[in-house]
C-alpha atoms as a PDB file:
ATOM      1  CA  UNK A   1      19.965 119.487 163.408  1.00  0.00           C
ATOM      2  CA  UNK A   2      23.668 120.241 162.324  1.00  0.00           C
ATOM      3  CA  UNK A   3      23.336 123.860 162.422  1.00  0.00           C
ATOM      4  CA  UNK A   4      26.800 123.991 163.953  1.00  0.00           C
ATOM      5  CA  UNK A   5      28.114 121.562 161.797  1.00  0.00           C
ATOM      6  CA  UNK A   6      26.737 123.913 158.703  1.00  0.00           C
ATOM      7  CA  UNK A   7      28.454 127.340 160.407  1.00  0.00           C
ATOM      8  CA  UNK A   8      31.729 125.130 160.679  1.00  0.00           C
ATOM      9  CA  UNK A   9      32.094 124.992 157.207  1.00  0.00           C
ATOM     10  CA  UNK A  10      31.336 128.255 156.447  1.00  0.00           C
ATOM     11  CA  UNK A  11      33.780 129.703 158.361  1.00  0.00           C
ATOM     12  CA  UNK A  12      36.617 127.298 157.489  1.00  0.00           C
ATOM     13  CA  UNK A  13      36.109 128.268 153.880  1.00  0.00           C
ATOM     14  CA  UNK A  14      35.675 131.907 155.109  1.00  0.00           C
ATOM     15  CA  UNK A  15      39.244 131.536 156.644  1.00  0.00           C
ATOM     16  CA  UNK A  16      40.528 130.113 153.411  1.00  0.00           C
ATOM     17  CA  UNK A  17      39.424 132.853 151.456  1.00  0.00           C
ATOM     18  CA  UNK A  18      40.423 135.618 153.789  1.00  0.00           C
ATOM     19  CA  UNK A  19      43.883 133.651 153.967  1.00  0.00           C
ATOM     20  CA  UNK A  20      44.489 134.263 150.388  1.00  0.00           C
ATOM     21  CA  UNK A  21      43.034 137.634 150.045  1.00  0.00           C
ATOM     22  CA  UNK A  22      45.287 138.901 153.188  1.00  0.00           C
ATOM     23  CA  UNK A  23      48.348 136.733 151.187  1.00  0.00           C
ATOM     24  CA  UNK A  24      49.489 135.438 154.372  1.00  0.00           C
ATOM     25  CA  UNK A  25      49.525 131.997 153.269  1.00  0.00           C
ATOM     26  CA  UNK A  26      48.847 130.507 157.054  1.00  0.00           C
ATOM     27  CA  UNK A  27      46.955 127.513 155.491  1.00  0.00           C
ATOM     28  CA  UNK A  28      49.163 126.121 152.749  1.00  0.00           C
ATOM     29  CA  UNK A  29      50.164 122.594 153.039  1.00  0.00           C
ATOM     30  CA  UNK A  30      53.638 123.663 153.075  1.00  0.00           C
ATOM     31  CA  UNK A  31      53.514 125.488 156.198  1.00  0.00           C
ATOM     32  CA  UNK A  32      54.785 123.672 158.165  1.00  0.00           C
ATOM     33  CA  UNK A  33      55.650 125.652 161.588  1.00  0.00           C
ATOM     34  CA  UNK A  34      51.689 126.505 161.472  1.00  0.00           C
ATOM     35  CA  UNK A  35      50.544 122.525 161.274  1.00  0.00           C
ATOM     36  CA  UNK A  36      52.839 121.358 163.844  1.00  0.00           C
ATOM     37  CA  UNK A  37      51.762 124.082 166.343  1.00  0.00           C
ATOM     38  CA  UNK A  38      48.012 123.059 165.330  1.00  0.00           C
ATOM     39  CA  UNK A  39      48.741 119.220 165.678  1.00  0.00           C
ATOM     40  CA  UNK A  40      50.141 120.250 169.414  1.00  0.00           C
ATOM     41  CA  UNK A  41      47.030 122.774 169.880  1.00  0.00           C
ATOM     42  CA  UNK A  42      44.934 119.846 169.155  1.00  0.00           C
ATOM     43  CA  UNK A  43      46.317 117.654 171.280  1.00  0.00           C
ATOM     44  CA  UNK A  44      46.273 119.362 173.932  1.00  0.00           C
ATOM     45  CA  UNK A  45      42.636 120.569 172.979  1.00  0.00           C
ATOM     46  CA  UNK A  46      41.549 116.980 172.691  1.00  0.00           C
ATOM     47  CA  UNK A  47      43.063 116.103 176.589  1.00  0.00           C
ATOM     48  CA  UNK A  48      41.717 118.860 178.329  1.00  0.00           C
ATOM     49  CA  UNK A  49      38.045 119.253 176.703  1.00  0.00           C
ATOM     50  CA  UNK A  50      37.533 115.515 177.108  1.00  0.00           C
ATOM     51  CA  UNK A  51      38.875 115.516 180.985  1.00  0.00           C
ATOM     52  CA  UNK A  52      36.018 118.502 181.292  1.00  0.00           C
ATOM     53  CA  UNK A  53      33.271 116.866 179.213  1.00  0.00           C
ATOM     54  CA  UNK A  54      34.214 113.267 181.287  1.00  0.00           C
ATOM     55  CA  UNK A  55      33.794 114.901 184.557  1.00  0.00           C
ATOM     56  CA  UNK A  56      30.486 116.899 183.852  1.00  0.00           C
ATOM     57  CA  UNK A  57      31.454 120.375 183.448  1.00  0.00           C
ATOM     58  CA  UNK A  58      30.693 120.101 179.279  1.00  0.00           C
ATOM     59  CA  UNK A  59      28.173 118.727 177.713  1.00  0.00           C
ATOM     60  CA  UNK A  60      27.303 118.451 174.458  1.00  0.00           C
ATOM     61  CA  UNK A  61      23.803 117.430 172.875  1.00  0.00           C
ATOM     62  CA  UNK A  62      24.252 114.811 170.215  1.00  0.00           C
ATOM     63  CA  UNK A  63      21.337 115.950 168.242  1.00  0.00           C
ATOM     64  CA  UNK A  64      23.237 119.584 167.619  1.00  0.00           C
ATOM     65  CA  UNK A  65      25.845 117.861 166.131  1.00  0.00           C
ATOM     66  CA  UNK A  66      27.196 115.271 163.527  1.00  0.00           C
ATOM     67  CA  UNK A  67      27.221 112.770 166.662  1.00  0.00           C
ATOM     68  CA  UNK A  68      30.392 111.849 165.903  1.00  0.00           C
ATOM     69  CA  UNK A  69      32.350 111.838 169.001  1.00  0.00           C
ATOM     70  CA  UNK A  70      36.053 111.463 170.053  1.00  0.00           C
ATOM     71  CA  UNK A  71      35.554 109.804 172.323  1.00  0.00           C
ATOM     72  CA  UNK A  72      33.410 112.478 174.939  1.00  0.00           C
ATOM     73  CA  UNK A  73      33.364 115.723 172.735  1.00  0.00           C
ATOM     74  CA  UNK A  74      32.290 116.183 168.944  1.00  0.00           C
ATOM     75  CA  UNK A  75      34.578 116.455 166.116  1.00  0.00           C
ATOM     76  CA  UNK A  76      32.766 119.818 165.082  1.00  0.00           C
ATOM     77  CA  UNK A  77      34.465 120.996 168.465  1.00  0.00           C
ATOM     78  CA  UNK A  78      37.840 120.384 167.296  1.00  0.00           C
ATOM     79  CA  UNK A  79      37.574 121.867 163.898  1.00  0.00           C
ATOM     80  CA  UNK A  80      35.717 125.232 166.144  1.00  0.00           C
ATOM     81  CA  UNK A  81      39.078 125.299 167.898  1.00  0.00           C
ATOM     82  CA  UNK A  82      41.357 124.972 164.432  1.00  0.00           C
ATOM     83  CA  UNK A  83      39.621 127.643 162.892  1.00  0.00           C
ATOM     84  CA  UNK A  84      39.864 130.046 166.381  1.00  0.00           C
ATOM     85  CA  UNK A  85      44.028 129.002 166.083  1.00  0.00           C
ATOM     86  CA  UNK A  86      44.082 129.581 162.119  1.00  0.00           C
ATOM     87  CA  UNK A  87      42.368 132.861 162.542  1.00  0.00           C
ATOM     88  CA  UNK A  88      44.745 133.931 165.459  1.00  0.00           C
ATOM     89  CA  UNK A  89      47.419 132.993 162.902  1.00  0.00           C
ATOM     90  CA  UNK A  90      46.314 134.912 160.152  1.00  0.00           C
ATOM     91  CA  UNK A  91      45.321 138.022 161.552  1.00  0.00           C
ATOM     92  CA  UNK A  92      48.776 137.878 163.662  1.00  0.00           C
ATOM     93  CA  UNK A  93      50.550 137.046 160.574  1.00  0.00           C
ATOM     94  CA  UNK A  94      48.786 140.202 158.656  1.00  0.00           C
ATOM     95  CA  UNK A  95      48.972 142.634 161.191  1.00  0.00           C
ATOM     96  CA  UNK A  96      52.927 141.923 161.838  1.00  0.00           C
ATOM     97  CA  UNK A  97      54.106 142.570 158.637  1.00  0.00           C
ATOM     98  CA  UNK A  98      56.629 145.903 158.211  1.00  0.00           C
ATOM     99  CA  UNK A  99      54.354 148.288 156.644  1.00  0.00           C
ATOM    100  CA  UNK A 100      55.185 150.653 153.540  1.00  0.00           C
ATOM    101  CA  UNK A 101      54.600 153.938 153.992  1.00  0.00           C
END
């Protein structure tokens, strides 16, 4: 059952198209402001959920997932908080622009 796994990649590719469509260009390989703060996001994503799932306050069911895990919590639970930072990051990035009136 990868469900999750499934609505992952639907919603990454959702954020890629509304990334394009919006013409904020958040996800372009050349950003690179946007992949350094999600490479510290990340990091600090990967310390903290694993110190919670280690000590018993997560858990997560193997069989609702790939089952890959790194090393206590499930890479679909690092790409679910990429997509919540690149959709921060877009909509920000939309919504600040100087409007014409």
């Amino acid at each position: 059952m990868m469900e999750y796994s499934f609505i992952l990649l639907g919603v990454l590719l959702f954020l890629v198209g509304l990334d394009r469509t919006l013409g904020t260009r958040i996800l372009r390989r050349d950003n690179y402001p946007f992949w350094k703060t999600a490479f510290v996001f990340a990091a600090f994503q990967w310390v903290f959920d694993n110190y919670f799932t280690f000590i018993g306050i997560w858990r997560f069911d193997s069989a609702q997932t790939m089952g890959v895990f790194i090393p206590f919590i499930p890479v679909e639970n690092m790409v679910y908080g990429f997509e919540l930072l690149a959709l921060t990051a877009i909509l920000y990035s939309f919504f600040a622009r100087p409007r014409r009136d």
